[in-house]
C-alpha atoms as a PDB file:
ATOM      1  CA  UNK A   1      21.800  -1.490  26.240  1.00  0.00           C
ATOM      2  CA  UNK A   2      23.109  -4.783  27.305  1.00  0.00           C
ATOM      3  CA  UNK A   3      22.229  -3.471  31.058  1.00  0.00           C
ATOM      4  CA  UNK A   4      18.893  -2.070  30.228  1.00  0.00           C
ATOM      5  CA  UNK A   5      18.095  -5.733  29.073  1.00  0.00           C
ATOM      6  CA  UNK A   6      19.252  -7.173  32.670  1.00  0.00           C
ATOM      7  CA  UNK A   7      17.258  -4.896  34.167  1.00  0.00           C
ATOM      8  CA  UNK A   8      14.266  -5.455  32.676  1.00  0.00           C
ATOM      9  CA  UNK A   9      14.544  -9.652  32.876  1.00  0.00           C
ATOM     10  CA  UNK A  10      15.012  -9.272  36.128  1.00  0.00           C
ATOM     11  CA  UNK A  11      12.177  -7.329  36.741  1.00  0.00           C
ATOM     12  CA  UNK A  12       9.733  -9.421  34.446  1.00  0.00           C
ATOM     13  CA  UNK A  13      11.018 -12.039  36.332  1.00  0.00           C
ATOM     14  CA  UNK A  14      10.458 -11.286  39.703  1.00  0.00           C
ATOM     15  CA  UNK A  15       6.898  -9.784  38.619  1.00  0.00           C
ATOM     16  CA  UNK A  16       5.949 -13.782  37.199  1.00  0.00           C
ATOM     17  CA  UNK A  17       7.026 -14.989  40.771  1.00  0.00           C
ATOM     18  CA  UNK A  18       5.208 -12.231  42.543  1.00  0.00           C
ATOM     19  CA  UNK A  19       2.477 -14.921  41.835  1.00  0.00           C
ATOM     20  CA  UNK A  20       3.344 -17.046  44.864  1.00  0.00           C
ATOM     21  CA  UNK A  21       1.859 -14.217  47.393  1.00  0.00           C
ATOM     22  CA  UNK A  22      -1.288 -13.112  45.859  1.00  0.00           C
ATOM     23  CA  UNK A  23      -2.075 -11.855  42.043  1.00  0.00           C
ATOM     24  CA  UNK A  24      -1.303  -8.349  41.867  1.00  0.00           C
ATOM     25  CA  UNK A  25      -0.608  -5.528  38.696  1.00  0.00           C
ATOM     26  CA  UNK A  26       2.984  -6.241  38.487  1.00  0.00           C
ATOM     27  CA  UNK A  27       2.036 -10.054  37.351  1.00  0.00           C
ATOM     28  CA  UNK A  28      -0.617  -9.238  35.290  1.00  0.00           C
ATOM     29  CA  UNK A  29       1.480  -6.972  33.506  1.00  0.00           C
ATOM     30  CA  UNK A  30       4.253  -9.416  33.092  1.00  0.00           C
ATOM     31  CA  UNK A  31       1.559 -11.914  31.854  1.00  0.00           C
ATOM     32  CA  UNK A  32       0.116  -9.503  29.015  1.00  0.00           C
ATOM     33  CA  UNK A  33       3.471  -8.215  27.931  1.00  0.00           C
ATOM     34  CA  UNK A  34       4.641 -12.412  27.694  1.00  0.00           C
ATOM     35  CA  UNK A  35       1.333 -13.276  25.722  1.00  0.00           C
ATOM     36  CA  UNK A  36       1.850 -10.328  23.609  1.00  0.00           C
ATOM     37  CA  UNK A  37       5.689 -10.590  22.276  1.00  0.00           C
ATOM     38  CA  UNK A  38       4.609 -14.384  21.968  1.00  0.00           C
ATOM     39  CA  UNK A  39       1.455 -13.565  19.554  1.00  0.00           C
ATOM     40  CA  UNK A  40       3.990 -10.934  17.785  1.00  0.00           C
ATOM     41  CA  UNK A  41       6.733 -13.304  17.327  1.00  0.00           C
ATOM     42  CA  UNK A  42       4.835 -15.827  15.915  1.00  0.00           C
ATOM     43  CA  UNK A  43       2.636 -13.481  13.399  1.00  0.00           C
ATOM     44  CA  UNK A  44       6.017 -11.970  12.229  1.00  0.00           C
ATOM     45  CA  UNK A  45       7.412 -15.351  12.182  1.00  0.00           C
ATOM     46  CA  UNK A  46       5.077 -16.539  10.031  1.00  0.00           C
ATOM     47  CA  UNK A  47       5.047 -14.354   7.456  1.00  0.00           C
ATOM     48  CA  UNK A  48       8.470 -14.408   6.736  1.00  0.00           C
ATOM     49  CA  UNK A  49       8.597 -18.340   6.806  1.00  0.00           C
ATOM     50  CA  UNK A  50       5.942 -17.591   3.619  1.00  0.00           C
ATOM     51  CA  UNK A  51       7.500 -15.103   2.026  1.00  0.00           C
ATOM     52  CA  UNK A  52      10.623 -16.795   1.828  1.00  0.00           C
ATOM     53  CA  UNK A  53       9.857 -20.567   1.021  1.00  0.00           C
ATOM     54  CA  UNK A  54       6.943 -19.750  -0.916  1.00  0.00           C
ATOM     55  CA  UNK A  55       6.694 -16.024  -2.138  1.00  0.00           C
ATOM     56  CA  UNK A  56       9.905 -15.955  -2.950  1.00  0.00           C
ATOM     57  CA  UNK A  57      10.205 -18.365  -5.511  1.00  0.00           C
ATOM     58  CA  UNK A  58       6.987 -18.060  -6.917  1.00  0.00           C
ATOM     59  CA  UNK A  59       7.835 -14.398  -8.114  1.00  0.00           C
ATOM     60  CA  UNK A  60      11.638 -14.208  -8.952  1.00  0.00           C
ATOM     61  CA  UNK A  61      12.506 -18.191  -9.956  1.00  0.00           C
ATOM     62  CA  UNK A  62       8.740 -18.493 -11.859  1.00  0.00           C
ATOM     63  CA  UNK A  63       8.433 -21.688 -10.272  1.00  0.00           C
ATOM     64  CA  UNK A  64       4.463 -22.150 -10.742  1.00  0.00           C
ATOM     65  CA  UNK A  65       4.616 -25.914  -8.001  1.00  0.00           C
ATOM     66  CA  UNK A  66       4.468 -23.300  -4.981  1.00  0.00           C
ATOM     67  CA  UNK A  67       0.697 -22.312  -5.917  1.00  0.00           C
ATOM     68  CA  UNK A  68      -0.628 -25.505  -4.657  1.00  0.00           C
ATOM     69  CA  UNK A  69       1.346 -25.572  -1.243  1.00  0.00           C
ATOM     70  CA  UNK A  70       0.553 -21.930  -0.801  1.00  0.00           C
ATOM     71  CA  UNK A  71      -3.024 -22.156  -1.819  1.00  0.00           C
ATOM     72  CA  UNK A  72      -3.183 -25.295   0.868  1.00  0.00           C
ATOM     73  CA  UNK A  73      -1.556 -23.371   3.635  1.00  0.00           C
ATOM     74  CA  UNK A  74      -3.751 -20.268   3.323  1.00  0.00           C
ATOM     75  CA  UNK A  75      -6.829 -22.745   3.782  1.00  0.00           C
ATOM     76  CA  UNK A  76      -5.654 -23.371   7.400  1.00  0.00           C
ATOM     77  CA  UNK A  77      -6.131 -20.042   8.339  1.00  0.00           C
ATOM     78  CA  UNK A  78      -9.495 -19.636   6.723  1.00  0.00           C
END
């Protein structure tokens, strides 16, 4: 696996300097598959950062002060 992983850095790596001659697929793939992992990360992320610091303890300790954080972090997103 650990080779499989080489491979592909490499490859994603010489497809973001393929850049330098002219754009072509290879970058453009490279480019979505970067943006995309990124978005994923950070959605997944996220979620888990809320579900453990405020979730969490709202449910299992009872501890009824994480409604107001919670409630002001879900306004950012609307």
């Amino acid at each position: 696996m650990d080779v499989l992983g080489v491979w592909i850095g490499a490859f994603l790596t010489l497809s973001f300097l393929s850049i330098l001659f002219k754009e072509n697929p290879f970058y453009r793939l490279a480019e979505h598959l970067y943006v995309g992992l990124a978005a994923g990360q950070a959605i997944v992320v996220g979620w888990l950062n809320v579900k453990n610091m405020a979730i969490t303890p709202l449910a299992k300790e009872g501890r009824i002060s994480m409604i107001v954080p919670l409630v002001l972090g879900l306004l950012v997103y609307s």
